[in-house]
PDB file of N, CA and C in Angstrom:
ATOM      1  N   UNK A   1     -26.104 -43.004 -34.128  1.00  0.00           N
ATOM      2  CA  UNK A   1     -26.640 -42.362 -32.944  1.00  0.00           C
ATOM      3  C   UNK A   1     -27.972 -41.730 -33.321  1.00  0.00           C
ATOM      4  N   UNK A   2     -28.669 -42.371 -32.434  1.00  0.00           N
ATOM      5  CA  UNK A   2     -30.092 -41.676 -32.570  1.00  0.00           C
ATOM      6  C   UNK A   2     -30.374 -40.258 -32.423  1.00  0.00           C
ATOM      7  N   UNK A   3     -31.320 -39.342 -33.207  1.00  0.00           N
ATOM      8  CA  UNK A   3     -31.486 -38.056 -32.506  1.00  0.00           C
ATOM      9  C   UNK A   3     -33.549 -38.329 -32.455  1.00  0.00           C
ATOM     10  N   UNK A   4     -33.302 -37.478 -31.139  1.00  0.00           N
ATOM     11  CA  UNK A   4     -34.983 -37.300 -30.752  1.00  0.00           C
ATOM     12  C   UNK A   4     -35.660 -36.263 -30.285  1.00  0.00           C
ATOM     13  N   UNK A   5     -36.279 -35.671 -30.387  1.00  0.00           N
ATOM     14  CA  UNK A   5     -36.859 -33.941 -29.399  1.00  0.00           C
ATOM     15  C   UNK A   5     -37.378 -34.771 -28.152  1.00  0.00           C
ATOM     16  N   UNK A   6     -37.436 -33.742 -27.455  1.00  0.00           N
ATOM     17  CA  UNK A   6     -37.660 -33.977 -25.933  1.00  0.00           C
ATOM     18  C   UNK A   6     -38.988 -34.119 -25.807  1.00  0.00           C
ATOM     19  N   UNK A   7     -39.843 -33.555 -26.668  1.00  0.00           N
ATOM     20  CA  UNK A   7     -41.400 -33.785 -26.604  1.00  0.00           C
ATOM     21  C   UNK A   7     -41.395 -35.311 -26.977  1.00  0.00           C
ATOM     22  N   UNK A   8     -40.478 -35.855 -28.025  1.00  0.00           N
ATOM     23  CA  UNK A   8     -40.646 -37.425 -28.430  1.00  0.00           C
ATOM     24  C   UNK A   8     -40.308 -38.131 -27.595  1.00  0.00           C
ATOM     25  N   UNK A   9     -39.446 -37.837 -26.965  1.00  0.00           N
ATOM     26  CA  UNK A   9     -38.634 -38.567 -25.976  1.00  0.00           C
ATOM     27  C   UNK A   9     -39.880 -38.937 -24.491  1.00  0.00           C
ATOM     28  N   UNK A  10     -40.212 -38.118 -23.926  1.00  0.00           N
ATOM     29  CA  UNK A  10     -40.925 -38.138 -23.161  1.00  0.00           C
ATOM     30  C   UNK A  10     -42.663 -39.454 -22.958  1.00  0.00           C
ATOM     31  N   UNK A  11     -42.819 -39.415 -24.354  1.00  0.00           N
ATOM     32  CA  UNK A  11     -43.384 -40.315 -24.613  1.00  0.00           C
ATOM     33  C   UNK A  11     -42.741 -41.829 -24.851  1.00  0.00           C
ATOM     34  N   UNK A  12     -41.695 -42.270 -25.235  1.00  0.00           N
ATOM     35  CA  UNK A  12     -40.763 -43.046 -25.222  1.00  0.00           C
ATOM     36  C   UNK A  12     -39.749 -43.148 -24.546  1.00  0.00           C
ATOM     37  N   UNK A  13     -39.916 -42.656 -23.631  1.00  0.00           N
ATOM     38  CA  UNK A  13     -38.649 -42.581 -22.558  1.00  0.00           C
ATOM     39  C   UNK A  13     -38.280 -44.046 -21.822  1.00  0.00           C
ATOM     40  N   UNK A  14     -39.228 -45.173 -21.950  1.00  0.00           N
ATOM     41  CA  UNK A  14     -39.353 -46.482 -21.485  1.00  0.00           C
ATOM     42  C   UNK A  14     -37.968 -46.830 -22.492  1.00  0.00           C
ATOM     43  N   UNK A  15     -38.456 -46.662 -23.990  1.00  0.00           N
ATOM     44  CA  UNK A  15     -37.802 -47.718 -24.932  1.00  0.00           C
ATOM     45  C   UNK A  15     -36.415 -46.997 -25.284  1.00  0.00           C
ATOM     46  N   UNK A  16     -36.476 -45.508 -25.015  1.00  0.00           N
ATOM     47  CA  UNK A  16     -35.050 -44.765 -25.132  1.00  0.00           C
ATOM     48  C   UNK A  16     -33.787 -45.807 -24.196  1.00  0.00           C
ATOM     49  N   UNK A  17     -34.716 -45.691 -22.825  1.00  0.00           N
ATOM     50  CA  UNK A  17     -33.755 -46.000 -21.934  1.00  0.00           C
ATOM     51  C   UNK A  17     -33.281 -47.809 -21.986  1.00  0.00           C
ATOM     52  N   UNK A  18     -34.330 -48.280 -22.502  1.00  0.00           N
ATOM     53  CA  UNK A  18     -33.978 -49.503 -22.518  1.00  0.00           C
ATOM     54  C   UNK A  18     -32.851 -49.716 -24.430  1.00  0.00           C
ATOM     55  N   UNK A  19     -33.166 -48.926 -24.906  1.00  0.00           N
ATOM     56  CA  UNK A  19     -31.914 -48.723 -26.208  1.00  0.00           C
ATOM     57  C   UNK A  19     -30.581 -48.551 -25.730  1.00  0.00           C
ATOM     58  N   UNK A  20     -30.284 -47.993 -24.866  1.00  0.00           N
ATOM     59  CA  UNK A  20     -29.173 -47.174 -24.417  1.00  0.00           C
ATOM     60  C   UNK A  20     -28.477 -48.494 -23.379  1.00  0.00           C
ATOM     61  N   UNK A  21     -29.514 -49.751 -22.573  1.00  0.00           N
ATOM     62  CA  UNK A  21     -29.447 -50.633 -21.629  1.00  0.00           C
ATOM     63  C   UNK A  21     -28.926 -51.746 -22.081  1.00  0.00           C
ATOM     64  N   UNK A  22     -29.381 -51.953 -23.211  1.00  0.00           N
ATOM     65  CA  UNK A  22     -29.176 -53.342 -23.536  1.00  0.00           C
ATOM     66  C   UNK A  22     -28.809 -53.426 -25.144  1.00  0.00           C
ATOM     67  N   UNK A  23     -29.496 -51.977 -26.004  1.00  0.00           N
ATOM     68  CA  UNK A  23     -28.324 -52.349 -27.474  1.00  0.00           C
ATOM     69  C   UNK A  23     -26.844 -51.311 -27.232  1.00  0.00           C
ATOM     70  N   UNK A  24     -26.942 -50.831 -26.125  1.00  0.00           N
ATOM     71  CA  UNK A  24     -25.782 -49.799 -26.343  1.00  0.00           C
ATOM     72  C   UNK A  24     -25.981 -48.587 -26.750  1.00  0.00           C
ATOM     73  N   UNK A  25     -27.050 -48.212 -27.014  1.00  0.00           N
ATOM     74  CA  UNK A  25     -27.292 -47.081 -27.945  1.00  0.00           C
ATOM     75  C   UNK A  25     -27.088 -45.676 -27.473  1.00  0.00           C
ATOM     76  N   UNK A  26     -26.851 -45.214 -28.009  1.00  0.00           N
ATOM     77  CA  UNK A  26     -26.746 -43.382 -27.760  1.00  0.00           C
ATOM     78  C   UNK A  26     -27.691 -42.636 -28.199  1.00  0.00           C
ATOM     79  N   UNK A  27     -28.600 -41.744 -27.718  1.00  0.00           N
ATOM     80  CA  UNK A  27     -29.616 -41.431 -28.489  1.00  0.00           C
ATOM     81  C   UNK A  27     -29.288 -39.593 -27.627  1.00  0.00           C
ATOM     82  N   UNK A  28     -29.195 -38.666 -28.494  1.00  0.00           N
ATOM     83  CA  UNK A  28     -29.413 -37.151 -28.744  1.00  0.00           C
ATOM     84  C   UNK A  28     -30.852 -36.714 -28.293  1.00  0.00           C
ATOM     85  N   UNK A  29     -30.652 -36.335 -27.231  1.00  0.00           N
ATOM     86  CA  UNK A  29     -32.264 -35.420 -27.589  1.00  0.00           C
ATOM     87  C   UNK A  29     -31.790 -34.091 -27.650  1.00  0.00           C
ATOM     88  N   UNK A  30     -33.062 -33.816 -28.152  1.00  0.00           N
ATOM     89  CA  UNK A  30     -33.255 -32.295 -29.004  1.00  0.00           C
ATOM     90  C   UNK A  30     -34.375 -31.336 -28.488  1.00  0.00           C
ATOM     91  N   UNK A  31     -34.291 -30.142 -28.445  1.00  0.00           N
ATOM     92  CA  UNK A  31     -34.975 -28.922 -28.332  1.00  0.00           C
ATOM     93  C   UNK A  31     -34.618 -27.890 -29.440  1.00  0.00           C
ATOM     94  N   UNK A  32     -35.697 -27.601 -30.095  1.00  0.00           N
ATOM     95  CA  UNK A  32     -35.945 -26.905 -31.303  1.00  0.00           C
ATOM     96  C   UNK A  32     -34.679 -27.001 -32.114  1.00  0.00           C
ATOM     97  N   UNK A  33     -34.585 -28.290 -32.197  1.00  0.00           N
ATOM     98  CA  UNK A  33     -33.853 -29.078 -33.259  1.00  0.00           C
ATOM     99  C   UNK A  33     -32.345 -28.759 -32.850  1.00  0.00           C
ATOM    100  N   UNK A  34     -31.897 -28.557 -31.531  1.00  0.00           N
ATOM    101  CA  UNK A  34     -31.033 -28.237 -30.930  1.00  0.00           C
ATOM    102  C   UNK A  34     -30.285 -29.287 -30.016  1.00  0.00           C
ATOM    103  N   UNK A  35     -29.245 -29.905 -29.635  1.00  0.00           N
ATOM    104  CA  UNK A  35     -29.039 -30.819 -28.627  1.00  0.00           C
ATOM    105  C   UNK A  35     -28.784 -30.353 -27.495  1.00  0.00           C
ATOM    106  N   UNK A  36     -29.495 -31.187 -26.875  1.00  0.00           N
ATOM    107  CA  UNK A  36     -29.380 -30.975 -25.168  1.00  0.00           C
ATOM    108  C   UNK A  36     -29.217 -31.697 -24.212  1.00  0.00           C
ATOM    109  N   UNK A  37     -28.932 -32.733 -24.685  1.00  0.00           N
ATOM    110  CA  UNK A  37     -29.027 -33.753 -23.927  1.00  0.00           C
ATOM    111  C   UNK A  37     -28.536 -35.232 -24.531  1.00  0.00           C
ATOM    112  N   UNK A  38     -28.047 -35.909 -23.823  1.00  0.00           N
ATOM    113  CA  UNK A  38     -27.926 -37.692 -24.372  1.00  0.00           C
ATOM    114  C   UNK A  38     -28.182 -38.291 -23.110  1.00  0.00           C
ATOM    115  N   UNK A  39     -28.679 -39.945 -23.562  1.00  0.00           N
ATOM    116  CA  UNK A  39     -29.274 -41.193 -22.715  1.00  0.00           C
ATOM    117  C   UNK A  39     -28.423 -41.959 -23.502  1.00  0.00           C
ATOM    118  N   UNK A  40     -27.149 -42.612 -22.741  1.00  0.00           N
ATOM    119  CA  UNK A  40     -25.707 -42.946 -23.335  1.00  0.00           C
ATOM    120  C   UNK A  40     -26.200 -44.542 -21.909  1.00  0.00           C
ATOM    121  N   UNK A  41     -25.283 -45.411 -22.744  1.00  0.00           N
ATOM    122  CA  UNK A  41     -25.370 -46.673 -21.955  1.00  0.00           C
ATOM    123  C   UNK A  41     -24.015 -46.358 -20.747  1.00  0.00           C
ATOM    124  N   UNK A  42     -24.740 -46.927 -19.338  1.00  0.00           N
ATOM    125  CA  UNK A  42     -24.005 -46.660 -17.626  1.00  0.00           C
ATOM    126  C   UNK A  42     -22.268 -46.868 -18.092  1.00  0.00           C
ATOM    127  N   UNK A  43     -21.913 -47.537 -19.367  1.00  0.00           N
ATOM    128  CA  UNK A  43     -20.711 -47.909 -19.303  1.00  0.00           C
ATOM    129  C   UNK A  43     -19.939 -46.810 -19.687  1.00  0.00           C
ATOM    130  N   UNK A  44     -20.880 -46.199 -20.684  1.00  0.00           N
ATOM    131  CA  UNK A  44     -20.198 -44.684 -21.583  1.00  0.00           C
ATOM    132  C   UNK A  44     -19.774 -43.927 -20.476  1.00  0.00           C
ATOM    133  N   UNK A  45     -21.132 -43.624 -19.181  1.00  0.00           N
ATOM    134  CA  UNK A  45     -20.940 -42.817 -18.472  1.00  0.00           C
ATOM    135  C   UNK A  45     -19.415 -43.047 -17.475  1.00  0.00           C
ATOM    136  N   UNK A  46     -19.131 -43.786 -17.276  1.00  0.00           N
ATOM    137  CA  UNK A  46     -18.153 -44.775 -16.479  1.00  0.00           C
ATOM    138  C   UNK A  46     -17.283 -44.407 -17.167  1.00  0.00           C
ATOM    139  N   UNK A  47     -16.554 -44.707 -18.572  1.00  0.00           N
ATOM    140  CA  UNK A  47     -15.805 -44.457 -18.940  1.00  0.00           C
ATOM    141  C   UNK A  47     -15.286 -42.976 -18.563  1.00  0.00           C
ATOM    142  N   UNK A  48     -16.074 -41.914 -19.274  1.00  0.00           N
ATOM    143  CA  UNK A  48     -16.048 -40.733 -19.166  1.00  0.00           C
ATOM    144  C   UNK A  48     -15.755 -40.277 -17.665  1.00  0.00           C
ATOM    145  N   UNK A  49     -16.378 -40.819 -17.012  1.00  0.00           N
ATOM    146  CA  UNK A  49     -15.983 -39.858 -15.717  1.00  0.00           C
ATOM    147  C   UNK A  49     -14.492 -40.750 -14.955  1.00  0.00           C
ATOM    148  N   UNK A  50     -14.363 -41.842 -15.583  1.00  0.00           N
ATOM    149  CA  UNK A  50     -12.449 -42.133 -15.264  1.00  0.00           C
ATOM    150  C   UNK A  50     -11.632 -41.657 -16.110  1.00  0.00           C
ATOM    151  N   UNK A  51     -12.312 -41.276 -17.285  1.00  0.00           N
ATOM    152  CA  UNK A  51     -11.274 -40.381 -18.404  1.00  0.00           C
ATOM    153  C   UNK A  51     -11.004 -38.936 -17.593  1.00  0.00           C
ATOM    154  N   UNK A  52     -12.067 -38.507 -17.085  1.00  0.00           N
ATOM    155  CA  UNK A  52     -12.163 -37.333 -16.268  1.00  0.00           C
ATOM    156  C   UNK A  52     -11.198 -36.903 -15.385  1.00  0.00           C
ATOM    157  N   UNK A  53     -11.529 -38.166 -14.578  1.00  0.00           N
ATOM    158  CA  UNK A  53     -10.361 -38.397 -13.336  1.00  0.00           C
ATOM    159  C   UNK A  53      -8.979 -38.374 -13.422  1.00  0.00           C
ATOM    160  N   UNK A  54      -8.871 -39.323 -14.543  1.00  0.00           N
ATOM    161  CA  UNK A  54      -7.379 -39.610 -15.582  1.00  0.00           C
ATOM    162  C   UNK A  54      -6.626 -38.199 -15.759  1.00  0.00           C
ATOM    163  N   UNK A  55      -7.583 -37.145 -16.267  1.00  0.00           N
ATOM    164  CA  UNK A  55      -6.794 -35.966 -16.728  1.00  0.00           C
ATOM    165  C   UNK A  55      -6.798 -35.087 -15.423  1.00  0.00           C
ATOM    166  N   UNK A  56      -7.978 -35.311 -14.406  1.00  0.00           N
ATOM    167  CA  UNK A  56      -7.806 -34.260 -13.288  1.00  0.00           C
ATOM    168  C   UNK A  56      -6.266 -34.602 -12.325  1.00  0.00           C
ATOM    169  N   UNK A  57      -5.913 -36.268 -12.086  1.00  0.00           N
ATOM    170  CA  UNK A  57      -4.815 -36.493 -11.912  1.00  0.00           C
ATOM    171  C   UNK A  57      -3.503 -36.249 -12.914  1.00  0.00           C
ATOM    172  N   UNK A  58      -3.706 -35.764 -13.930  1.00  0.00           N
ATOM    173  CA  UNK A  58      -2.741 -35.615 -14.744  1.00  0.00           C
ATOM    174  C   UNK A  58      -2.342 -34.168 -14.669  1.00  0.00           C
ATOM    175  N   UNK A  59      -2.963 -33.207 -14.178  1.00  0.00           N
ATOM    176  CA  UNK A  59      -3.020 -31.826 -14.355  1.00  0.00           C
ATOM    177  C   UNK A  59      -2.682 -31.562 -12.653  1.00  0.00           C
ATOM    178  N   UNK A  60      -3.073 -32.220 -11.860  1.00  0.00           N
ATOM    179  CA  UNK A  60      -2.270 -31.845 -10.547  1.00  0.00           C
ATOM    180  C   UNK A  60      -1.509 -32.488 -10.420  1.00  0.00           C
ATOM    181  N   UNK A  61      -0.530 -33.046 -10.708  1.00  0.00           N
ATOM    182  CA  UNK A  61       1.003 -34.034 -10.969  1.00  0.00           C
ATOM    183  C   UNK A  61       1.674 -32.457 -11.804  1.00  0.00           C
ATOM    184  N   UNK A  62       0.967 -32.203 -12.866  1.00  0.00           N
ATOM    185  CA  UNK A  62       1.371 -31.365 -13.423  1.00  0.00           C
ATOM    186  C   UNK A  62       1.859 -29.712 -12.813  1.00  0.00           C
ATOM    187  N   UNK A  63       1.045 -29.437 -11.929  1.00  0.00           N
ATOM    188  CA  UNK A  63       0.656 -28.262 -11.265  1.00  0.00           C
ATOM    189  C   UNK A  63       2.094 -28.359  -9.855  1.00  0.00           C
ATOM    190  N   UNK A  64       1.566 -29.778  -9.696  1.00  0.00           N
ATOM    191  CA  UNK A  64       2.822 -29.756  -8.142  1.00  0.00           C
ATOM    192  C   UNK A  64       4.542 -29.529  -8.559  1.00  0.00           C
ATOM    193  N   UNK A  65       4.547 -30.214 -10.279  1.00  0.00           N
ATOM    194  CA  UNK A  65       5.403 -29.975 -10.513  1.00  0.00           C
ATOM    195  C   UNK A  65       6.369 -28.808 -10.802  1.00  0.00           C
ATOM    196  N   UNK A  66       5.505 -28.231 -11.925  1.00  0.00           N
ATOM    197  CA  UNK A  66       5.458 -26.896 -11.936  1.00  0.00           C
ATOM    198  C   UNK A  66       5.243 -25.853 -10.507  1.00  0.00           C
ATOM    199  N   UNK A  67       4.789 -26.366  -9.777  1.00  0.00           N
ATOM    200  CA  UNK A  67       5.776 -25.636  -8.186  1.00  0.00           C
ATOM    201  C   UNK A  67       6.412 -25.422  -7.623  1.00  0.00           C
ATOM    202  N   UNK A  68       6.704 -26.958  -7.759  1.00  0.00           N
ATOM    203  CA  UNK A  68       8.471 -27.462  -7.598  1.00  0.00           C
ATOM    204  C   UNK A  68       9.078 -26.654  -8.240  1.00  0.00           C
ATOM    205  N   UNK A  69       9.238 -26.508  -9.061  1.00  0.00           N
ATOM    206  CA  UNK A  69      10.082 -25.776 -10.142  1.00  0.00           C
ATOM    207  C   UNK A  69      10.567 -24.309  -9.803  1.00  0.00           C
ATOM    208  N   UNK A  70       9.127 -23.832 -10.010  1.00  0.00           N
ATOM    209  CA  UNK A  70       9.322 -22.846 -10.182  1.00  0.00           C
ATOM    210  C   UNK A  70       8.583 -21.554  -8.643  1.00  0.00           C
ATOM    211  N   UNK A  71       8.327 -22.529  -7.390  1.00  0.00           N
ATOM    212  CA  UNK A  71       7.901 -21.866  -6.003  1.00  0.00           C
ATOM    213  C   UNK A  71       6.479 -21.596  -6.226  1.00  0.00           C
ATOM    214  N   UNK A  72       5.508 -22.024  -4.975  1.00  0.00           N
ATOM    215  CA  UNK A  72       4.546 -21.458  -4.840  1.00  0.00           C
ATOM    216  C   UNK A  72       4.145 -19.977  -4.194  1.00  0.00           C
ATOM    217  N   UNK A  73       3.082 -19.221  -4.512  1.00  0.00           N
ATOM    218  CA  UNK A  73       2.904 -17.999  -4.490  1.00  0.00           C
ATOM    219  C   UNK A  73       1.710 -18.441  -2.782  1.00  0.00           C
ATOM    220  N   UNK A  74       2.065 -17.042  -1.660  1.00  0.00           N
ATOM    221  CA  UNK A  74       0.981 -17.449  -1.081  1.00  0.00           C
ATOM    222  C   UNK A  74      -0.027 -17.001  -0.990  1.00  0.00           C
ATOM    223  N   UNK A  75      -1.030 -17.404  -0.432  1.00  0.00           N
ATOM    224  CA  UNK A  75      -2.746 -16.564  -0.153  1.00  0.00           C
ATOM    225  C   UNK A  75      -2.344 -15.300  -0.069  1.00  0.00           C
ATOM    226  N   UNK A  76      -1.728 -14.815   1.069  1.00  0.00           N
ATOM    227  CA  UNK A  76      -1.613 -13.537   1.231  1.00  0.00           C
ATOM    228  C   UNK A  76      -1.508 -12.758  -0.262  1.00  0.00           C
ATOM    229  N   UNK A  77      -0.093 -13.045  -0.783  1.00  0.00           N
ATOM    230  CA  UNK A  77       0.017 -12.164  -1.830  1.00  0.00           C
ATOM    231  C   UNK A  77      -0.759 -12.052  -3.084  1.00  0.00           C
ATOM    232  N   UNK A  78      -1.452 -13.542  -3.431  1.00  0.00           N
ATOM    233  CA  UNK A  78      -2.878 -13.487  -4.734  1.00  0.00           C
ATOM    234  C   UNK A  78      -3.774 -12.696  -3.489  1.00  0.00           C
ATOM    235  N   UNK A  79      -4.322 -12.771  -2.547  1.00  0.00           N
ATOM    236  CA  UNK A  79      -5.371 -11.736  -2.008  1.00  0.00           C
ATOM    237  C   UNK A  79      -4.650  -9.819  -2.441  1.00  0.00           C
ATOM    238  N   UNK A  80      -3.615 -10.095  -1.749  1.00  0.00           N
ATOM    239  CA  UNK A  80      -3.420  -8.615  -2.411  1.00  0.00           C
ATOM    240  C   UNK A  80      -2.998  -8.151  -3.528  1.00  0.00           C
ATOM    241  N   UNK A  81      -2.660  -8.783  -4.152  1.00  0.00           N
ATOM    242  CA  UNK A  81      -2.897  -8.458  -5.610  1.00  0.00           C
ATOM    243  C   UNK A  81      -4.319  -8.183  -5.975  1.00  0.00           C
ATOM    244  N   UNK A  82      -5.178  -9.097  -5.623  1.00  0.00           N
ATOM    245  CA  UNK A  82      -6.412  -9.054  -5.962  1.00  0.00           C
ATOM    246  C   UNK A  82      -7.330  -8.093  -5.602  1.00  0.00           C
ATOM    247  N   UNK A  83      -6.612  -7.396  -4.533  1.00  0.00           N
ATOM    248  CA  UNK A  83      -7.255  -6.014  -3.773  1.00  0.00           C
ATOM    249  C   UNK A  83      -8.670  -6.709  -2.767  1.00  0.00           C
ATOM    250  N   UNK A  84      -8.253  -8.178  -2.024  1.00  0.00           N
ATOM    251  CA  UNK A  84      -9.291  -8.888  -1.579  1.00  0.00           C
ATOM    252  C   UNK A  84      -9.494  -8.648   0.112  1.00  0.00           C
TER     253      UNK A  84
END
């Protein structure tokens, strides 16, 4: 994985993006030698945001269950608890 500062990048931002398009590449950019950023190939991104999805459906399956179980609480009473 490539790393690059953002001042470099900016000047190469043609050949970054075409690294990331067509070899796959991952490339880091950097601010004062810091990361801040990646230019990851559309598939990485894809992946990641159905991995995303994967666990956001996994955690409300989880949540309904754990309701089931054990009863949901209503608005009213988290507002007053909350002094809202």
């Amino acid at each position: 994985m490539a790393n690059i500062s953002t001042k470099e990048a900016r000047g190469q931002l043609s050949t970054v993006i075409s690294r990331a398009a067509f070899a796959k590449e991952r490339t880091i950019l950097t601010r004062h030698g810091k990361a801040v950023a990646a230019v990851v190939p559309i598939e990485d991104l894809e992946f990641l945001e159905k991995l995303e999805e994967r666990i956001d459906i996994e955690d409300a399956r989880a949540a309904l269950t754990d309701v089931k179980k054990k009863g949901a609480v209503s608005w009213n009473k988290i507002k007053a608890e909350l002094n809202l």
